[in-house]
N, C-alpha and C. Protein backbone atom coordinates (compact mmCIF):
# COMPACT_ATOMS: atom_id res chain seq x y z
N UNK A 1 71.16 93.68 77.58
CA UNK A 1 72.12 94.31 78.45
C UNK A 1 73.26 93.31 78.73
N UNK A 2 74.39 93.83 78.67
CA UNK A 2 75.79 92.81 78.92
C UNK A 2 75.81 92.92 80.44
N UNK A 3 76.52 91.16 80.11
CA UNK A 3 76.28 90.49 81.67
C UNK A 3 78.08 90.87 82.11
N UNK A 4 78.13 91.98 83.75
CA UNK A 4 79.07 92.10 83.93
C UNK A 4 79.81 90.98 84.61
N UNK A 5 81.19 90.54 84.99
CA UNK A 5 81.70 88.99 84.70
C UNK A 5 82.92 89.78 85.75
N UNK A 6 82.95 88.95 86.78
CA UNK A 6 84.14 89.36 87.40
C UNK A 6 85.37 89.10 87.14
N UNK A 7 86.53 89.59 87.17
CA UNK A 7 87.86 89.34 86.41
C UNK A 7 88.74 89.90 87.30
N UNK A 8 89.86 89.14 88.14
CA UNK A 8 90.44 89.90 89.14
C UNK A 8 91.48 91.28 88.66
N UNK A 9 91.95 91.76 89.34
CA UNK A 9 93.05 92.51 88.87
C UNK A 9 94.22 91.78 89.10
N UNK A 10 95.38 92.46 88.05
CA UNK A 10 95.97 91.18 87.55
C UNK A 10 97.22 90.94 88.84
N UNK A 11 97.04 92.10 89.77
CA UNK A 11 97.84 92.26 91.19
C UNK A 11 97.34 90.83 91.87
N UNK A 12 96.38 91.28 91.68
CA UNK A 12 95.60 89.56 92.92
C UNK A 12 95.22 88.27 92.50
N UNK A 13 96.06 88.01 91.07
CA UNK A 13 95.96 86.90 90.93
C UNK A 13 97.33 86.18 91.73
N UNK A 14 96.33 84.95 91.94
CA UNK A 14 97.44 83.76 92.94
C UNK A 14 97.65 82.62 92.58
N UNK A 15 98.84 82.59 92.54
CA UNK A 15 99.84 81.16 91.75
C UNK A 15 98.70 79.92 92.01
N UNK A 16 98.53 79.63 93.39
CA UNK A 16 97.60 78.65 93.92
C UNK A 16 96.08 78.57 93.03
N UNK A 17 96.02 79.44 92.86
CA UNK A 17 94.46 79.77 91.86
C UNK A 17 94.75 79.29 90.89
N UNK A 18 95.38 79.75 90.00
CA UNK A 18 96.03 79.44 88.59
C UNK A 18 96.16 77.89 88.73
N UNK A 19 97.20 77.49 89.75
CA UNK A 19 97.50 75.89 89.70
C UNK A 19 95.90 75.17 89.88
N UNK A 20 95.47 75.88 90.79
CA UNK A 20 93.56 74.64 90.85
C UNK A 20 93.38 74.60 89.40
N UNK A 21 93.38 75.89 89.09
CA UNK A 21 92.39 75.87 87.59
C UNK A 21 92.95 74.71 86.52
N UNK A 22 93.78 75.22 86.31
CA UNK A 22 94.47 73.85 85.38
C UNK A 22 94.56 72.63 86.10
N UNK A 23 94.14 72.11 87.22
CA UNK A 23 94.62 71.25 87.32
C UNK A 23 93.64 70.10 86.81
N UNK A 24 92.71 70.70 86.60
CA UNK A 24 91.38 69.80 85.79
C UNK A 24 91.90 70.03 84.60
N UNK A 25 91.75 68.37 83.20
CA UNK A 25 91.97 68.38 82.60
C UNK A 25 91.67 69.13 81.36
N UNK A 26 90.21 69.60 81.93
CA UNK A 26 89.59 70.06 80.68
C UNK A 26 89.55 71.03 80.38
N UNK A 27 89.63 72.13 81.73
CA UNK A 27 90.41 73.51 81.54
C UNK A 27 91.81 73.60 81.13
N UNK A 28 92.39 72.73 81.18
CA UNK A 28 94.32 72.96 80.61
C UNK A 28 94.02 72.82 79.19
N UNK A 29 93.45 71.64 78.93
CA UNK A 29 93.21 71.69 77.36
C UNK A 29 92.40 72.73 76.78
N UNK A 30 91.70 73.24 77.54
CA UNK A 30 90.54 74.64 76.45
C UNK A 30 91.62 76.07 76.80
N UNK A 31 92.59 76.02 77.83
CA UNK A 31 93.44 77.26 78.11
C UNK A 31 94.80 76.70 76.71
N UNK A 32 95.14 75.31 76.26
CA UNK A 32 95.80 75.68 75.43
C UNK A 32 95.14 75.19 74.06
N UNK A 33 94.37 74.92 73.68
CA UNK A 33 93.32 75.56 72.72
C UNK A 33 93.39 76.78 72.37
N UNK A 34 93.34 77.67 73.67
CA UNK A 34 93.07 79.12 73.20
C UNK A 34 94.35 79.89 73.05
N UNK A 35 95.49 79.05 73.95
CA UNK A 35 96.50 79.55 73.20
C UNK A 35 96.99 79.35 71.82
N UNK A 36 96.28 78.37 71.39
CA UNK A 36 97.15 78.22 69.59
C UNK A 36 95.99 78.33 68.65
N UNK A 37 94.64 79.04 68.93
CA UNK A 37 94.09 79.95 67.90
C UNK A 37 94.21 81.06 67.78
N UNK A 38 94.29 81.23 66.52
CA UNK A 38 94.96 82.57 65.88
C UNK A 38 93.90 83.73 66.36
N UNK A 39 92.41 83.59 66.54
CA UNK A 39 91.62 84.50 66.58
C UNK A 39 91.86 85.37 68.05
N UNK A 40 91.36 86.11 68.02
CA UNK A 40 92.07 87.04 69.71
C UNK A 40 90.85 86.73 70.54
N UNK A 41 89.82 86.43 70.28
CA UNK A 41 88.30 85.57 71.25
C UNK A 41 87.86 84.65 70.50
N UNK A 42 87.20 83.81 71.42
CA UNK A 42 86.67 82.80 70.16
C UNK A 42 85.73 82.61 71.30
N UNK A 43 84.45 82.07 70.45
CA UNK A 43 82.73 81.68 71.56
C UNK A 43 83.04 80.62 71.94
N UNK A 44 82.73 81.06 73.49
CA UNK A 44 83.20 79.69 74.49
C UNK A 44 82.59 78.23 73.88
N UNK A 45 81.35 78.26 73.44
CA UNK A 45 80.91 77.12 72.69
C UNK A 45 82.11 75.97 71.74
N UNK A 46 82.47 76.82 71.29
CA UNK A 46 83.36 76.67 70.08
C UNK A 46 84.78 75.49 70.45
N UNK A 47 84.92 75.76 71.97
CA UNK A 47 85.85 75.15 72.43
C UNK A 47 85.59 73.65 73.02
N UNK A 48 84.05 73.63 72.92
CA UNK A 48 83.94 71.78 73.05
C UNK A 48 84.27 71.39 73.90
N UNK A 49 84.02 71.84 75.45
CA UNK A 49 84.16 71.16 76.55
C UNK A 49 83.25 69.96 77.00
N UNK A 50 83.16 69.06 77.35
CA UNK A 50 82.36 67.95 77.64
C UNK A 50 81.77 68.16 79.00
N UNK A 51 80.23 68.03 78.60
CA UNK A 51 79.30 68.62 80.05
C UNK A 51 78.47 68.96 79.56
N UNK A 52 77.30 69.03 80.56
CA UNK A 52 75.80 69.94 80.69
C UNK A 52 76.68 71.48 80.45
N UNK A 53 75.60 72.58 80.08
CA UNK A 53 76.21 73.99 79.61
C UNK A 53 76.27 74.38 80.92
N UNK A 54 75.88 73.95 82.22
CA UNK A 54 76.31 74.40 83.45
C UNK A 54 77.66 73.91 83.93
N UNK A 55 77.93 72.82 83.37
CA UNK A 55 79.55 72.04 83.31
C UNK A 55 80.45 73.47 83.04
N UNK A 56 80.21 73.30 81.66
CA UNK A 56 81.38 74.13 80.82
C UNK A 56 81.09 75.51 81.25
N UNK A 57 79.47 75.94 81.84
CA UNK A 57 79.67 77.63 82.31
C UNK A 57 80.98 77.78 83.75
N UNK A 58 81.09 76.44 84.69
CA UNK A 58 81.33 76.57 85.82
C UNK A 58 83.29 76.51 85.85
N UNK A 59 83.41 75.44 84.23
CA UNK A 59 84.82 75.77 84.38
C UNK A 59 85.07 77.28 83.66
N UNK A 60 84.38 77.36 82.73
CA UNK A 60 84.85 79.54 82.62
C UNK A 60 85.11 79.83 83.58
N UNK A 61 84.03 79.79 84.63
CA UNK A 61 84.14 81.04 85.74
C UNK A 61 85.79 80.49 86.57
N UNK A 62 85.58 79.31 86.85
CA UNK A 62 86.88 78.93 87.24
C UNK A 62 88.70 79.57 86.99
N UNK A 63 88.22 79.09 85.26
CA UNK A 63 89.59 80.07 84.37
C UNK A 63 89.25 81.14 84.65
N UNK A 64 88.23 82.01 84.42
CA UNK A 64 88.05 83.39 84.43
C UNK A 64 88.72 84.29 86.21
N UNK A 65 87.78 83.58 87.41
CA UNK A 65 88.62 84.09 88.63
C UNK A 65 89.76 83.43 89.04
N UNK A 66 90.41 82.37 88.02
CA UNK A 66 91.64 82.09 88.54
C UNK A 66 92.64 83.34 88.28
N UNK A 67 92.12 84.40 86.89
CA UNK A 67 92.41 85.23 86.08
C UNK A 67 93.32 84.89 84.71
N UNK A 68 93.21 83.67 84.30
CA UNK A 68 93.82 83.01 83.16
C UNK A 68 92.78 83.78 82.11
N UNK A 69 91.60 83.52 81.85
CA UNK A 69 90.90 84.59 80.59
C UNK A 69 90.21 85.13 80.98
N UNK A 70 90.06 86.23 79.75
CA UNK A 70 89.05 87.17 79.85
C UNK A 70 87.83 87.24 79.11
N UNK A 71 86.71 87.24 80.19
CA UNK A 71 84.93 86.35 79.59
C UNK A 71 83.93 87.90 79.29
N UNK A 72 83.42 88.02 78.01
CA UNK A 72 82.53 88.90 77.72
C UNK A 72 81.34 88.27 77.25
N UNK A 73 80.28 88.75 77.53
CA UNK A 73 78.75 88.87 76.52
C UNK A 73 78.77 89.06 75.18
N UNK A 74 77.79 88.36 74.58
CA UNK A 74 77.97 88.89 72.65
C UNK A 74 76.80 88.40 72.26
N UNK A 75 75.99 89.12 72.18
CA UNK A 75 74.72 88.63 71.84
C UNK A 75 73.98 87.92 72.46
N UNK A 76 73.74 86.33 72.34
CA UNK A 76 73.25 85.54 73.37
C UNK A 76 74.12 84.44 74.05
N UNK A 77 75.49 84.56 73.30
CA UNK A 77 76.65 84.40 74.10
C UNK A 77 77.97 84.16 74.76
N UNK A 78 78.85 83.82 74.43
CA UNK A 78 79.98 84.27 75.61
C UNK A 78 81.24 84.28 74.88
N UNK A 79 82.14 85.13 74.15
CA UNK A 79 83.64 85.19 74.20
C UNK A 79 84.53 85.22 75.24
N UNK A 80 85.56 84.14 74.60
CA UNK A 80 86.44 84.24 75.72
C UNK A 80 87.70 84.43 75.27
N UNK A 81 88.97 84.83 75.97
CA UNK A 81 90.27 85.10 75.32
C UNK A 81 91.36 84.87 76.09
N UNK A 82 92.63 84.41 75.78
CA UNK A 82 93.25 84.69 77.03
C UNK A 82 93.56 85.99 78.07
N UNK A 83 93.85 86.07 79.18
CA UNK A 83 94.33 87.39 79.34
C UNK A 83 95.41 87.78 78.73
N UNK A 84 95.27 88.93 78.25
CA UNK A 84 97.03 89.20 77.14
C UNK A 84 98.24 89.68 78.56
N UNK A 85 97.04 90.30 79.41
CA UNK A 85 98.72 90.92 80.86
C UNK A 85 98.62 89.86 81.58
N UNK A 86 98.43 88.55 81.45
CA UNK A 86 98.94 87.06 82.52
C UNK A 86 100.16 86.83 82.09
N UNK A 87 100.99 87.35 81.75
CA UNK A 87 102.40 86.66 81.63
C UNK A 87 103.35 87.60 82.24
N UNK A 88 102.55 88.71 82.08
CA UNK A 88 103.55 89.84 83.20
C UNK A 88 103.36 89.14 84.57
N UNK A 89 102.20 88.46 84.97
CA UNK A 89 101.78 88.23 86.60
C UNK A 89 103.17 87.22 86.77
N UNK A 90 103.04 86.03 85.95
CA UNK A 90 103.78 84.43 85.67
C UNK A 90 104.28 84.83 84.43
N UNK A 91 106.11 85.27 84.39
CA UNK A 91 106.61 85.18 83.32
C UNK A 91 106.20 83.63 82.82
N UNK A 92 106.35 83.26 81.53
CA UNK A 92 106.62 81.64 81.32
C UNK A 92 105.70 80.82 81.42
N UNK A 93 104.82 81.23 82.15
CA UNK A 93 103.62 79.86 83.04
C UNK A 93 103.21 79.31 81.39
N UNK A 94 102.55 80.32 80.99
CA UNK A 94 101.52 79.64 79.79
C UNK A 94 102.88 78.73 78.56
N UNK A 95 104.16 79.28 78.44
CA UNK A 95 104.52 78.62 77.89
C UNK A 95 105.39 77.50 78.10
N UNK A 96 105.18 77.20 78.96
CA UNK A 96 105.76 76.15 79.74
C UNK A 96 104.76 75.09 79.60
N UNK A 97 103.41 75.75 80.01
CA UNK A 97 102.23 74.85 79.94
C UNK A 97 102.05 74.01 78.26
N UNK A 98 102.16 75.39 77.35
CA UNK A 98 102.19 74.90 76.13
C UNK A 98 103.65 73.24 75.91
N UNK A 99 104.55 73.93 76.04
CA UNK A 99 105.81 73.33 75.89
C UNK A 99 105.25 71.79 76.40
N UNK A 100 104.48 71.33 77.41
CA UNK A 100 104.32 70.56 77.67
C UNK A 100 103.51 69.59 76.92
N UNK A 101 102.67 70.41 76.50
CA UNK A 101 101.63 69.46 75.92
C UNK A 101 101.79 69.86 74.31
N UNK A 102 102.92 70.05 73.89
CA UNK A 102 103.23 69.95 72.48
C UNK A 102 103.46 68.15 72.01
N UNK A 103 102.31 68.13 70.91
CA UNK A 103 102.14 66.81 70.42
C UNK A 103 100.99 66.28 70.66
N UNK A 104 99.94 67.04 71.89
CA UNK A 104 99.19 66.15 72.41
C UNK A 104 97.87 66.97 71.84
């Protein structure tokens, strides 16, 4: 049975949220990771966060209710993607974010 995953609506996401989330390094780097793979989800595994799997479950949930991605079930476990309507919330945010860390 798929594990339901809270995901705000994209009305109640808050600038302040968004800014915590990234402000750890390791979520900015796995949020632009996921912006410059081509695939439209990729298994959270895949993204190589450094940590116990309770580490890397706790920054998902982080990105996930900041409302930066969107987290599903898949077998035994977890795709993630960006949200595709976060740029209507924050024209620019994500590419600004990118813009920044081009090179790195």
């Amino acid at each position: 049975m798929p594990v339901e995953l809270f995901h705000p609506p994209l009305d109640a996401v808050e600038l302040d949220a968004v800014y915590a989330a990234l402000a750890d390094r390791h979520r900015r780097a796995a949020v632009v990771r996921l912006a410059r793979t081509p695939q439209a989800e990729v298994p959270c595994a895949a993204l190589d966060l450094p940590g116990a799997k309770s580490t890397r479950s706790y920054h998902w949930k982080v990105l996930r209710e900041a409302g930066l991605v969107l987290q599903r079930s898949s077998g035994t476990g977890m795709l993630l993607r960006l949200r595709p309507d976060f740029d209507r919330r924050f024209p620019g945010l994500l590419d600004n974010l990118l813009a920044l860390t081009d090179g790195q």
